[in-house]
Protein backbone atom coordinates (compact mmCIF):
# COMPACT_ATOMS: atom_id res chain seq x y z
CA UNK A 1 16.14 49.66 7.65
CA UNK A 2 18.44 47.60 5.37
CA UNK A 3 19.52 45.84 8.54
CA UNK A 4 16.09 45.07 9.53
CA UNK A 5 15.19 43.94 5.91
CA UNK A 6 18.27 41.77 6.18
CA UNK A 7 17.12 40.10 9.23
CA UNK A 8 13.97 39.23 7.99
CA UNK A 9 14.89 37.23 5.00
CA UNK A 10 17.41 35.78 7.25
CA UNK A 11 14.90 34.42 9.33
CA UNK A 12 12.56 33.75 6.37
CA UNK A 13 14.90 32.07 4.95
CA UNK A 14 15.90 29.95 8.44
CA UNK A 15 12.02 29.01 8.54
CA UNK A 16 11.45 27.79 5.04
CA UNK A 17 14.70 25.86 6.05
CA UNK A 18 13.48 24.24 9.11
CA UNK A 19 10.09 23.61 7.47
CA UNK A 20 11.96 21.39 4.60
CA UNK A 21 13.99 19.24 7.52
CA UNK A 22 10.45 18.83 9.10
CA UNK A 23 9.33 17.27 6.11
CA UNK A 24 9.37 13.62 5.29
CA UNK A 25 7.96 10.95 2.66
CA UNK A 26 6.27 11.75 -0.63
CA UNK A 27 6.56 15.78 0.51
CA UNK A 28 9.81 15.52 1.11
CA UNK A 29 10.81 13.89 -1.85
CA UNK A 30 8.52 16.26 -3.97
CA UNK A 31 10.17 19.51 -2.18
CA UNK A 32 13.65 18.31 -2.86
CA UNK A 33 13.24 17.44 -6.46
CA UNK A 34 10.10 19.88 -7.19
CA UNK A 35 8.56 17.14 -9.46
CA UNK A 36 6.07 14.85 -8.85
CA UNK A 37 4.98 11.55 -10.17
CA UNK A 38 1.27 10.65 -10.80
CA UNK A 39 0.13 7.23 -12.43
CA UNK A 40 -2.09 7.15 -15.14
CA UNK A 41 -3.87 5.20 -17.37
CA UNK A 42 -4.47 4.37 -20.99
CA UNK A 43 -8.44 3.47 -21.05
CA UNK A 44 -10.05 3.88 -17.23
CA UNK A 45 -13.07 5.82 -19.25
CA UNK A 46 -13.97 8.25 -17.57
CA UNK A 47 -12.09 8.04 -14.83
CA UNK A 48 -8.89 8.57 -16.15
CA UNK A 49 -7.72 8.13 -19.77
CA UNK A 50 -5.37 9.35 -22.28
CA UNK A 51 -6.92 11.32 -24.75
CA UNK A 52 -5.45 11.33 -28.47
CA UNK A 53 -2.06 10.27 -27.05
CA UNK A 54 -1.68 14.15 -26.35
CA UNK A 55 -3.01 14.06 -22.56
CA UNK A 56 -4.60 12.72 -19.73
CA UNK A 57 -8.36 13.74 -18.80
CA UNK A 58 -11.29 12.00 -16.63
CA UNK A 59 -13.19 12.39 -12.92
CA UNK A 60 -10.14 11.16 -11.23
CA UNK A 61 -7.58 12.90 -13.36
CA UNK A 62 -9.36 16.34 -12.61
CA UNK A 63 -9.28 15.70 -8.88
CA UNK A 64 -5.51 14.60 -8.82
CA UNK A 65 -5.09 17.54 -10.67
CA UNK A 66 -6.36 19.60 -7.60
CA UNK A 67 -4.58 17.32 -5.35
CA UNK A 68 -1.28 18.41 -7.26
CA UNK A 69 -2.09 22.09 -6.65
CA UNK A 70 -2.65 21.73 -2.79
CA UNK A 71 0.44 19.67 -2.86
CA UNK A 72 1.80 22.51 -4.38
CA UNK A 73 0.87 25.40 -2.05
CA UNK A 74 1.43 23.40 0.71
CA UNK A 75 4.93 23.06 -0.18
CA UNK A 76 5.28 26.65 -1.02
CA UNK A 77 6.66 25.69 -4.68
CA UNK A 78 6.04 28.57 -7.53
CA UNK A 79 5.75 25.74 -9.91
CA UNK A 80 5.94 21.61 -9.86
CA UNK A 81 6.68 19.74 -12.23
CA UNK A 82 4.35 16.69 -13.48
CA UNK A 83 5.59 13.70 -14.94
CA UNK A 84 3.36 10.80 -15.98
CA UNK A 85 4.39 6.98 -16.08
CA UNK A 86 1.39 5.05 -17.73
CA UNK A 87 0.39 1.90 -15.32
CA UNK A 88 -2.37 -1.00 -15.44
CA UNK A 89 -4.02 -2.86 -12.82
CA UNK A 90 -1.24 -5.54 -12.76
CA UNK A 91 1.20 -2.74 -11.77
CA UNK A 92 0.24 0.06 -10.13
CA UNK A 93 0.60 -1.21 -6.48
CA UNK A 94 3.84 -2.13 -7.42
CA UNK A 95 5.01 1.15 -9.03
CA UNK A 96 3.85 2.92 -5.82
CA UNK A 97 5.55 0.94 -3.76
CA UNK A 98 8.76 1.40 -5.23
CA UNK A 99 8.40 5.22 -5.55
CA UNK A 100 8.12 5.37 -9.60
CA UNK A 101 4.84 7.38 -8.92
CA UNK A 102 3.52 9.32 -5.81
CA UNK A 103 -0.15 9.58 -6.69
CA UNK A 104 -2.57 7.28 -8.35
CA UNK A 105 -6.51 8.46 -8.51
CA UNK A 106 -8.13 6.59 -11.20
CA UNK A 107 -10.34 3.81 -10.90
CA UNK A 108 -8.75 1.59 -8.17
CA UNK A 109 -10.87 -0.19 -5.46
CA UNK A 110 -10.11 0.04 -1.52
CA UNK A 111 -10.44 -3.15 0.34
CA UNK A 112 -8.99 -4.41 3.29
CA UNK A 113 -6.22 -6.88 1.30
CA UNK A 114 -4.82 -3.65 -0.81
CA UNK A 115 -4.26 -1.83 2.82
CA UNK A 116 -1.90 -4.31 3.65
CA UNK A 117 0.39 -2.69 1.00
CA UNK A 118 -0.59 0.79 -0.28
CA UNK A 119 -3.01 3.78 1.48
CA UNK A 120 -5.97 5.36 -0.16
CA UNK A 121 -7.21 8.78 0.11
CA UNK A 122 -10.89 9.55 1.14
CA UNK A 123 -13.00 7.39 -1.38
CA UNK A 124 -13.83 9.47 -4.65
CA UNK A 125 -16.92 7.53 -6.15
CA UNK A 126 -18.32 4.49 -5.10
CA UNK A 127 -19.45 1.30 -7.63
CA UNK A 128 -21.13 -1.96 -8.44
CA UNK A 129 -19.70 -4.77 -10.24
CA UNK A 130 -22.29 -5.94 -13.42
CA UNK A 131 -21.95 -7.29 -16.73
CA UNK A 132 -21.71 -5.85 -20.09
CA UNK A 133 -23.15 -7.56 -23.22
CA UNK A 134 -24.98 -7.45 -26.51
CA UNK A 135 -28.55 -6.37 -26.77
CA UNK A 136 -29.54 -9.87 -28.36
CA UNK A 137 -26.84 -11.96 -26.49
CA UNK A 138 -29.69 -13.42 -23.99
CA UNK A 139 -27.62 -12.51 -20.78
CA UNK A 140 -29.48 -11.15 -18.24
CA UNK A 141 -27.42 -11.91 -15.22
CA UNK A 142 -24.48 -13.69 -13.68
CA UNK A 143 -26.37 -17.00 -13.73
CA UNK A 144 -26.87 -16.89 -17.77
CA UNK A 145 -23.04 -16.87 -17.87
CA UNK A 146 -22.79 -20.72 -16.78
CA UNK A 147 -20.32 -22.49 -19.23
CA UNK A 148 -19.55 -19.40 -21.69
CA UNK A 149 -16.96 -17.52 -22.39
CA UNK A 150 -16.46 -14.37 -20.06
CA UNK A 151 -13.86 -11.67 -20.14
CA UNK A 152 -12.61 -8.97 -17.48
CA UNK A 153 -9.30 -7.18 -16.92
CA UNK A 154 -6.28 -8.80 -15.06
CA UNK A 155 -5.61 -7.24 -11.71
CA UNK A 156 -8.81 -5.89 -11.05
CA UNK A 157 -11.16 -6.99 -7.91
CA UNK A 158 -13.63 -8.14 -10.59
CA UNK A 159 -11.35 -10.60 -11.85
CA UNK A 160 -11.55 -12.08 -8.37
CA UNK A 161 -14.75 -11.85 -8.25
CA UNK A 162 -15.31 -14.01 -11.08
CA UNK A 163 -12.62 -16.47 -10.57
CA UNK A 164 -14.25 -17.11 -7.43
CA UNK A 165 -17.61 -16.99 -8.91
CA UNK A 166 -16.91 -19.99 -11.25
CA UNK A 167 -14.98 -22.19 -8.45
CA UNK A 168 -17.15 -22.14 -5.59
CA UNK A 169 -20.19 -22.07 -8.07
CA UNK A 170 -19.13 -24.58 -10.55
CA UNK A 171 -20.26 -22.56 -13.49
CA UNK A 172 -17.90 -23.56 -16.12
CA UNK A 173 -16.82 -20.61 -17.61
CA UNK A 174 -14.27 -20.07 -19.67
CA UNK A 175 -12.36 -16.75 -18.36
CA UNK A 176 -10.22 -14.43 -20.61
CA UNK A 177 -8.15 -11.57 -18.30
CA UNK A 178 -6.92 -8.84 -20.65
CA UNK A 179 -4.25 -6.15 -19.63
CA UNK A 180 -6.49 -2.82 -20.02
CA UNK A 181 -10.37 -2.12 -20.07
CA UNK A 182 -10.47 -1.54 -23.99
CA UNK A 183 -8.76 -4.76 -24.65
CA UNK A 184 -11.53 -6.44 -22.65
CA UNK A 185 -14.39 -4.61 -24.31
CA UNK A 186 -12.60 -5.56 -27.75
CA UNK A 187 -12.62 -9.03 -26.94
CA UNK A 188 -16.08 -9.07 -26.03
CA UNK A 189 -16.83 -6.98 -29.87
CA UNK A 190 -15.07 -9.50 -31.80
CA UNK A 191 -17.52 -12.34 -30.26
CA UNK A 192 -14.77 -13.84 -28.40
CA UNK A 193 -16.66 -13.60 -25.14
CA UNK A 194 -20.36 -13.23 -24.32
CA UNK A 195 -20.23 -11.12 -21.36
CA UNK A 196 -17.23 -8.46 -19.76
CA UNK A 197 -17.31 -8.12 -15.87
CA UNK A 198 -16.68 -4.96 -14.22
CA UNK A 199 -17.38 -1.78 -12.45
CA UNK A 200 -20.65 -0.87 -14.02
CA UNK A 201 -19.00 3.03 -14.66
CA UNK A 202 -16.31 1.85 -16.30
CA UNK A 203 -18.52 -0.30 -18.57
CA UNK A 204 -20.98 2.68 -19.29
CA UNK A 205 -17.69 4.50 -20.25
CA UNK A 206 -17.00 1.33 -22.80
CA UNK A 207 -20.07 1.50 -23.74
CA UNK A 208 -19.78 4.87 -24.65
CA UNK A 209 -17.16 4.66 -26.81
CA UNK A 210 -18.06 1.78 -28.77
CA UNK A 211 -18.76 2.25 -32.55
CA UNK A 212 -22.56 1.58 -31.94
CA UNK A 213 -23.41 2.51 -28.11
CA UNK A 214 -26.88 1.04 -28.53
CA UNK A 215 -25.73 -2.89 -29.66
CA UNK A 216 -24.73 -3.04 -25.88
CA UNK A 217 -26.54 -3.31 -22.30
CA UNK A 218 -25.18 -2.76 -19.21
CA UNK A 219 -26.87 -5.50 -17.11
CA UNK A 220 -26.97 -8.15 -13.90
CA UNK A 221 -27.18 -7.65 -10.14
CA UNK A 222 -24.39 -5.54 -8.80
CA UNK A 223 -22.35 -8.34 -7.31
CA UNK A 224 -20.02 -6.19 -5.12
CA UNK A 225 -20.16 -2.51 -4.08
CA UNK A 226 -16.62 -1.20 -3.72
CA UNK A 227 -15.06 2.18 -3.44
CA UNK A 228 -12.35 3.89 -5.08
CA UNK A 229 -9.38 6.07 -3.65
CA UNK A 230 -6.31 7.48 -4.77
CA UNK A 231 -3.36 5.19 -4.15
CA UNK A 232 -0.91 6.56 -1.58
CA UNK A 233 2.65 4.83 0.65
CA UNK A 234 1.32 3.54 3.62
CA UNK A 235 2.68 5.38 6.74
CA UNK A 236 3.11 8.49 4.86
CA UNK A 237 0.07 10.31 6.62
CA UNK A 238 1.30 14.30 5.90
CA UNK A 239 0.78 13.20 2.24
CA UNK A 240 -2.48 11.36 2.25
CA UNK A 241 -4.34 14.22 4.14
CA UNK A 242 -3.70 16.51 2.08
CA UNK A 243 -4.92 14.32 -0.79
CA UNK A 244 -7.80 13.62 1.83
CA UNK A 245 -8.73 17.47 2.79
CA UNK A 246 -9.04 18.02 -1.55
CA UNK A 247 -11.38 15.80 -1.87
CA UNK A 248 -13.56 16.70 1.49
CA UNK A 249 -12.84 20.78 0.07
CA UNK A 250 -14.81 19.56 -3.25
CA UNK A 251 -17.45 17.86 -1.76
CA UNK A 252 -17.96 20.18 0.77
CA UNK A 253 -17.67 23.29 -1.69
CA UNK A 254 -20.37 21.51 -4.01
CA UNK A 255 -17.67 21.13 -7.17
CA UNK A 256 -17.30 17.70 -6.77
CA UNK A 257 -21.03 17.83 -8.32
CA UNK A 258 -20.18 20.48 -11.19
CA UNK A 259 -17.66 17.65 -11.80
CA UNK A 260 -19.16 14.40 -11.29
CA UNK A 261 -22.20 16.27 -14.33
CA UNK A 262 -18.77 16.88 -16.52
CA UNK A 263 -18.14 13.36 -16.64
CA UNK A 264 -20.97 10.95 -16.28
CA UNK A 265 -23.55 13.17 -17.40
CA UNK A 266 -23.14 15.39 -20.59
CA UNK A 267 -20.69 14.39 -23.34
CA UNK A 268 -17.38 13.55 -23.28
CA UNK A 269 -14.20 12.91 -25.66
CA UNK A 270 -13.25 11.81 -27.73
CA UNK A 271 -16.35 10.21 -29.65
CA UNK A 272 -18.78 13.37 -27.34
CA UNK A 273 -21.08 10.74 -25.94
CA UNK A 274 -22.93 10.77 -23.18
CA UNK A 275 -22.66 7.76 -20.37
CA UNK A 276 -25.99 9.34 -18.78
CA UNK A 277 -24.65 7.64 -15.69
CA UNK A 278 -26.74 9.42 -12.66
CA UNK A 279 -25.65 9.94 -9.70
CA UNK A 280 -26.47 7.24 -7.14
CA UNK A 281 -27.78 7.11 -3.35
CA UNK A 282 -24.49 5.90 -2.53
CA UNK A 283 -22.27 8.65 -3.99
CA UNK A 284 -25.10 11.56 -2.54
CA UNK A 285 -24.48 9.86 0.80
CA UNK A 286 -20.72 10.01 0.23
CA UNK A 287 -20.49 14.08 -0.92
CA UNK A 288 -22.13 14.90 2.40
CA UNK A 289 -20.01 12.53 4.69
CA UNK A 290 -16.95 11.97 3.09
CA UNK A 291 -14.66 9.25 4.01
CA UNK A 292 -11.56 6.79 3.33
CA UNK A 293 -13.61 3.05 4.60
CA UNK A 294 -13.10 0.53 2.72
CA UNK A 295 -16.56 -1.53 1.35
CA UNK A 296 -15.15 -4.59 1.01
């Protein structure tokens, strides 16, 4: 019996060997060191934020979250540890390239130019790009922005967007590109810009957390629709399906809904409002067929 119970772990032991030379990429590197690396950020409200400088919360931090535990059974690992290196939209392709994070899920758009240098998982929630401004401010739309003052973050696809915008358009504006979300939405505030440009969830989210929500309208034709993943390596396809089955295993299971309410649809930290953000054709479309395509 003792001979037989010897054998076993022998070979139990030979197999969870084997299946560790088998692995490669992001798994292997997790397996070896039994940490893993996820980017976050300071202000993607309420995607993925840091809350009281004690933790991270947010849509896309709760499913990286569950990412990180299939990551974890997959691997067979009683416990992983989580590290967390702060990024912005000016450096998170970079940081993933280099291997000082393995996951990003936060508010970052897939498009055909960003596939030329990172992966991204099945798309998570799906946006349009409007304008955010005061009540009284007289800006109804993109056009009303012609030789004013407009701010966005650097990095993003919005920023682009509106760079573009005011070239092949001739509109005159003056452009400000801050580093985070709440630095744009401050310089907008202080009057030092009539309009911010962005993903019209992450402006509810602004919105939200403004010292008085109703000063400010969320406004103007979407002028993009654009999908967000979580950032993997390219050519690291073990990794990004298991990233990819999460996210089908949520919308498929009907969480992803229980989740999406959390978030844009009852209150949320740190100030407890609500972003009464419902939930459009375009993501109902996307929880029954999900997918990684890109939008744009």
């Amino acid at each position: 019996m003792i001979k037989l119970f010897a054998v076993a772990v022998m070979i139990a032991a030979s197999s969870n060997a084997a299946h560790a030379a088998d692995l490669t990429g992001t798994l292997k590197k997790i397996k070896e060191t039994g940490t893993i690396t996820l980017g976050v950020r300071e202000s993607s409200i309420p995607f993925n934020y840091n809350l009281g400088g004690v933790r991270q919360v947010g849509y896309s931090c709760d499913i990286m979250s569950r990412a990180v535990d299939a990551i974890k059974a997959e691997l067979k690992l009683q416990t992983i540890q989580i590290r967390e290196i702060p990024i912005t939209p000016q450096n998170r392709i970079t940081l993933l390239q280099n291997g000082a994070i393995d996951l990003e899920c936060s508010s970052t758009t897939n498009n055909l130019e960003r596939q030329k240098q990172v992966a991204f998982s099945n798309t998570i929630f799906i946006i349009g790009t409007r304008l955010l401004t005061r009540k009284d401010s007289g800006i109804k739309d993109v056009s009303d922005l012609k030789g004013k003052t407009v701010v966005t973050t650097a990095g993003t696809t919005s920023e682009r967007l509106l760079r573009n915008m005011n070239d092949s358009k001739n509109m005159g504006m003056n452009i400000i590109s801050t580093k985070e979300h709440g630095q744009s939405f401050l310089t907008l505030e202080s009057g030092r810009a009539v309009a911010f440009m962005m993903d019209d969830a992450l402006l509810f989210g602004e919105r939200a957390k403004s010292k008085h929500p109703d000063d400010w309208v969320v406004t103007g034709t979407p002028q993009s629709r654009e999908a967000y993943g979580c950032m993997v390596r390219r050519d690291d396809k073990p990794f990004k399906e298991i990233v990819d089955a999460t996210i089908v295993k949520l919308m498929r299971s009907g969480e992803i809904n229980t989740l999406y309410t959390k978030w844009f649809m009852q209150p949320v930290p740190p100030k407890g409002l609500n972003l009464n953000f419902g939930l459009s054709d375009d993501m109902k479309m996307l929880f029954k067929n999900p997918n990684d395509r890109a939008l744009e």
